[in-house]
C-alpha atoms as a PDB file:
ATOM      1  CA  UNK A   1     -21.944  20.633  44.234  1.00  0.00           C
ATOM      2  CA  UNK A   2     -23.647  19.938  41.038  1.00  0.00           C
ATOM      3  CA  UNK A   3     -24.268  16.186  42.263  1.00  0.00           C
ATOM      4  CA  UNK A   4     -25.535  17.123  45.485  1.00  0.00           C
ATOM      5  CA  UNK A   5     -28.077  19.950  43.264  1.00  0.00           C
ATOM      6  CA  UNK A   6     -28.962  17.320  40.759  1.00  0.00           C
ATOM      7  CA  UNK A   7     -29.619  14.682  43.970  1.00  0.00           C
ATOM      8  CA  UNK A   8     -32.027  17.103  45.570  1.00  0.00           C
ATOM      9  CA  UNK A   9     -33.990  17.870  42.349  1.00  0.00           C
ATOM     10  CA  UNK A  10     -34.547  14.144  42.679  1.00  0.00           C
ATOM     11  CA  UNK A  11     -32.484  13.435  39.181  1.00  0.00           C
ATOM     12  CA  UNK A  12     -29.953  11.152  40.663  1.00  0.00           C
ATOM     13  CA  UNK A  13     -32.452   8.414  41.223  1.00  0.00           C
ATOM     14  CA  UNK A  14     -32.237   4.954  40.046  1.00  0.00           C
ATOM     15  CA  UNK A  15     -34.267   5.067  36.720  1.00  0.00           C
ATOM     16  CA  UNK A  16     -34.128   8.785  36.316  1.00  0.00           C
ATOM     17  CA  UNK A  17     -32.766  11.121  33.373  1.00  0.00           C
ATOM     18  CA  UNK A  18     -30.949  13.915  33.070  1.00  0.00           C
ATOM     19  CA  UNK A  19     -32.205  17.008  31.335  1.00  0.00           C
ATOM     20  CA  UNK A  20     -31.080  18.699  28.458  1.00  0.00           C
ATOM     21  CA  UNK A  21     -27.467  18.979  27.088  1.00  0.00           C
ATOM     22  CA  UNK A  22     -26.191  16.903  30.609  1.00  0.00           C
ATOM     23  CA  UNK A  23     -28.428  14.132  29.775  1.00  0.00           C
ATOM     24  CA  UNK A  24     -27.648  14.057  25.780  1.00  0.00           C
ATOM     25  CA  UNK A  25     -24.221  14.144  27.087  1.00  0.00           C
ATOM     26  CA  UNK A  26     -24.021  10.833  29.283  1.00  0.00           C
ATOM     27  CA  UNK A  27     -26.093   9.081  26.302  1.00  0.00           C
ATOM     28  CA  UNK A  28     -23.553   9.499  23.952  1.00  0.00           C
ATOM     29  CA  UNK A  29     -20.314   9.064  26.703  1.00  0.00           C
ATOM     30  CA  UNK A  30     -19.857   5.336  25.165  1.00  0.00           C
ATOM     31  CA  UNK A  31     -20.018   6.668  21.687  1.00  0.00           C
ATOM     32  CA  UNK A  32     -17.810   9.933  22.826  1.00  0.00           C
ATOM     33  CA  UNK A  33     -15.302   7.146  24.412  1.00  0.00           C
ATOM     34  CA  UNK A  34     -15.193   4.842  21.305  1.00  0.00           C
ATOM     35  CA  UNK A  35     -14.205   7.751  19.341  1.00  0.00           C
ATOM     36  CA  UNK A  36     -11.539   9.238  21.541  1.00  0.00           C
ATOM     37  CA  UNK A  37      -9.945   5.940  21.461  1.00  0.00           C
ATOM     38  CA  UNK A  38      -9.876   5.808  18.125  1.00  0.00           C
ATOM     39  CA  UNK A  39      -9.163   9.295  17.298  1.00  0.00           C
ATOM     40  CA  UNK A  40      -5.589   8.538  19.030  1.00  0.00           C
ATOM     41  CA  UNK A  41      -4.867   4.375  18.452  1.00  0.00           C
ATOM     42  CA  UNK A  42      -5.864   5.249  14.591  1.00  0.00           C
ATOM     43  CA  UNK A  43      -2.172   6.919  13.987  1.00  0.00           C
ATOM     44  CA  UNK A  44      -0.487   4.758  16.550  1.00  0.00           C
ATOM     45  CA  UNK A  45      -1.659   1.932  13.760  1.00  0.00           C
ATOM     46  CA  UNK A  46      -1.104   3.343  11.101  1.00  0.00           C
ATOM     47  CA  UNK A  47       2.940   4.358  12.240  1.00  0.00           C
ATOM     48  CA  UNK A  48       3.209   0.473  13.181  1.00  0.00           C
ATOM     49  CA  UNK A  49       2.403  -0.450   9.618  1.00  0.00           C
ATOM     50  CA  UNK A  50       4.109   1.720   7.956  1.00  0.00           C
ATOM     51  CA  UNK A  51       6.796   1.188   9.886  1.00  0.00           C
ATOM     52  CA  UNK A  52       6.813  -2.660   8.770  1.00  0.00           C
ATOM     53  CA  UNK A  53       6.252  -1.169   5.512  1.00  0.00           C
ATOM     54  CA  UNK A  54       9.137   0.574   5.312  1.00  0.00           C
ATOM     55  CA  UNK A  55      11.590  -2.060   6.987  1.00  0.00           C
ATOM     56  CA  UNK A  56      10.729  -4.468   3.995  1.00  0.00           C
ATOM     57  CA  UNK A  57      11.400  -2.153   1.336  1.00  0.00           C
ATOM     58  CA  UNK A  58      14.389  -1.369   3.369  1.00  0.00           C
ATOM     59  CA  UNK A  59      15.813  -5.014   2.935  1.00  0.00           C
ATOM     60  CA  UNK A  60      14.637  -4.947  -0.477  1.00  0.00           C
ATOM     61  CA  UNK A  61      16.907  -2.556  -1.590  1.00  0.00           C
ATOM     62  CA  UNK A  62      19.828  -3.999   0.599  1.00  0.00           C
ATOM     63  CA  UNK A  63      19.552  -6.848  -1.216  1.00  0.00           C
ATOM     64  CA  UNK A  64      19.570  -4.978  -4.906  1.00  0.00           C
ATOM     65  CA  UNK A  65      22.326  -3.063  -3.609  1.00  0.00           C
ATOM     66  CA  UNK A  66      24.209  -6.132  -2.452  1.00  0.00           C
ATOM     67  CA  UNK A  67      23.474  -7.827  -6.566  1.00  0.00           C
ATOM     68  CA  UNK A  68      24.695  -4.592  -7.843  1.00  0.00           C
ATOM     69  CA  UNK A  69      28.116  -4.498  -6.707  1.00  0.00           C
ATOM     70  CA  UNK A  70      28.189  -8.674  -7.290  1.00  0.00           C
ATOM     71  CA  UNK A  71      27.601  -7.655 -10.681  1.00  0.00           C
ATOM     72  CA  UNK A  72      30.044  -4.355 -11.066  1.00  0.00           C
ATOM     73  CA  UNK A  73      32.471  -6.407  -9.378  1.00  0.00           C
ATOM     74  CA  UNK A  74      35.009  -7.312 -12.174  1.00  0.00           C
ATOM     75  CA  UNK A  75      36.756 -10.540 -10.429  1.00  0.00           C
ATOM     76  CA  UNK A  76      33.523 -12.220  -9.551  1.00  0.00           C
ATOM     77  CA  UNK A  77      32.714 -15.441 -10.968  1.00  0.00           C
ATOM     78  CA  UNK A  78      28.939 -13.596 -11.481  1.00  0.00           C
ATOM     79  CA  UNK A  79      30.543 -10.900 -13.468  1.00  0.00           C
ATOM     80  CA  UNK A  80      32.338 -13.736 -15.719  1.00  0.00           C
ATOM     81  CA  UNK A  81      28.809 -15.711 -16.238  1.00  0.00           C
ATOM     82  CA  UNK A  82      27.400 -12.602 -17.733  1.00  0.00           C
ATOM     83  CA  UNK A  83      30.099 -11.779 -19.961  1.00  0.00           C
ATOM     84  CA  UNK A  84      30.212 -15.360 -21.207  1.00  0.00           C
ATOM     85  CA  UNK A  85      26.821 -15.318 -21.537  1.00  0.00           C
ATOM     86  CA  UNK A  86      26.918 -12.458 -23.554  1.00  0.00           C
ATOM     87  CA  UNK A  87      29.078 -13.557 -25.986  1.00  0.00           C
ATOM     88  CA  UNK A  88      26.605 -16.394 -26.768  1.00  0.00           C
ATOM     89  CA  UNK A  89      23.006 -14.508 -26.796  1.00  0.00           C
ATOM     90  CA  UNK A  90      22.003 -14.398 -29.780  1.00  0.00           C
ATOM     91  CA  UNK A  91      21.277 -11.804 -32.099  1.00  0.00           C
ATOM     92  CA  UNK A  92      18.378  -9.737 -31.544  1.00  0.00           C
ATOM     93  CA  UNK A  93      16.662  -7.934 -34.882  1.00  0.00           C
ATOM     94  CA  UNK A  94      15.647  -4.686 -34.143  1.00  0.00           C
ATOM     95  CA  UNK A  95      12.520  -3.781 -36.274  1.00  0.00           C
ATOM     96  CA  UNK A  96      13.370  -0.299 -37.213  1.00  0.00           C
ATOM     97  CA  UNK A  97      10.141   2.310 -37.956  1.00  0.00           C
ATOM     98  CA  UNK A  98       9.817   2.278 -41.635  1.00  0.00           C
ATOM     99  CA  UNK A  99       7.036   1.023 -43.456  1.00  0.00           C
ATOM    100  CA  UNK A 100       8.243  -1.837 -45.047  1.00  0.00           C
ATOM    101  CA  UNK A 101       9.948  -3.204 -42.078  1.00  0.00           C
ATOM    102  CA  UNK A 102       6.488  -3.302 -39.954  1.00  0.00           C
ATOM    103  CA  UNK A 103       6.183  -7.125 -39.274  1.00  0.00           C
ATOM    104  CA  UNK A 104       2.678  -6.864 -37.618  1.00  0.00           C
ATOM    105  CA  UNK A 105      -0.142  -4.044 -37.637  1.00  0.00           C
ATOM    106  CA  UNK A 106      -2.903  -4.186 -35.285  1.00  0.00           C
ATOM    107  CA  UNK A 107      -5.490  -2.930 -37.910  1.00  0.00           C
ATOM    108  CA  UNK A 108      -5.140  -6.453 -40.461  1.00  0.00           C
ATOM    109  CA  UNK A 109      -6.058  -8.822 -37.690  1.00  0.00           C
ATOM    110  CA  UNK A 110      -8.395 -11.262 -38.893  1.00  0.00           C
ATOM    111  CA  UNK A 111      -8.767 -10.374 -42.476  1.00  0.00           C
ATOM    112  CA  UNK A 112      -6.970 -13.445 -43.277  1.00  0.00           C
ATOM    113  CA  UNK A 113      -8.427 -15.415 -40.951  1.00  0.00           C
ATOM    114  CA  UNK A 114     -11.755 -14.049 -41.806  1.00  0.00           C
ATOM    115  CA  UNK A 115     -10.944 -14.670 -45.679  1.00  0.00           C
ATOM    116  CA  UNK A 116      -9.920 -18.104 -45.237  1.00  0.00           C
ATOM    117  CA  UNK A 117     -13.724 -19.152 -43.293  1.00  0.00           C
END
């Protein structure tokens, strides 16, 4: 009906526009289309990525699970690396907070340097 109104108005001619909100309407339809697709591929994406996202971090942690219990395990040859090697680390010196055990202070860089130029 409204085709067969708009064709006898003489609007459905080659080269003629529609009027008003119709004609705004099919100007934009690409634009309208574009959108539409995008309004509903945009979370389809988005799903697929995090998807692959979330399948690494997955293995990730399959595989720090897996070290863990190589490394709680106490017959494991792994287990008796690490205790031999920590029977021959050697010593770490804690620098406790007092005053006279502060090794480095950020506030005397340079003066010596400076001093000795």
């Amino acid at each position: 009906r409204v085709f067969r109104a708009l064709r006898a108005a003489g609007y459905m001619q080659p080269g003629a526009t529609l009027p008003g909100v119709i004609g705004f309407a099919a100007n934009i339809y690409p634009y309208l289309v574009a959108y539409a697709i995008t309004f509903v591929a945009w979370p389809v994406v988005r799903n697929v990525v995090r998807k692959r996202k979330n399948l690494a971090i997955e293995a990730r942690n399959e595989a720090r699970l897996g070290w863990r219990a190589a490394v709680r395990a106490k017959t494991s040859s792994l287990a008796a690396k690490l205790r031999a090697a920590r029977l021959v680390r050697p010593k770490v010196r804690r620098v406790g907070g007092a005053e006279d055990q502060v090794i480095f202070r950020t506030s005397d860089t340079g003066s010596a340097d400076e001093e000795a130029l």
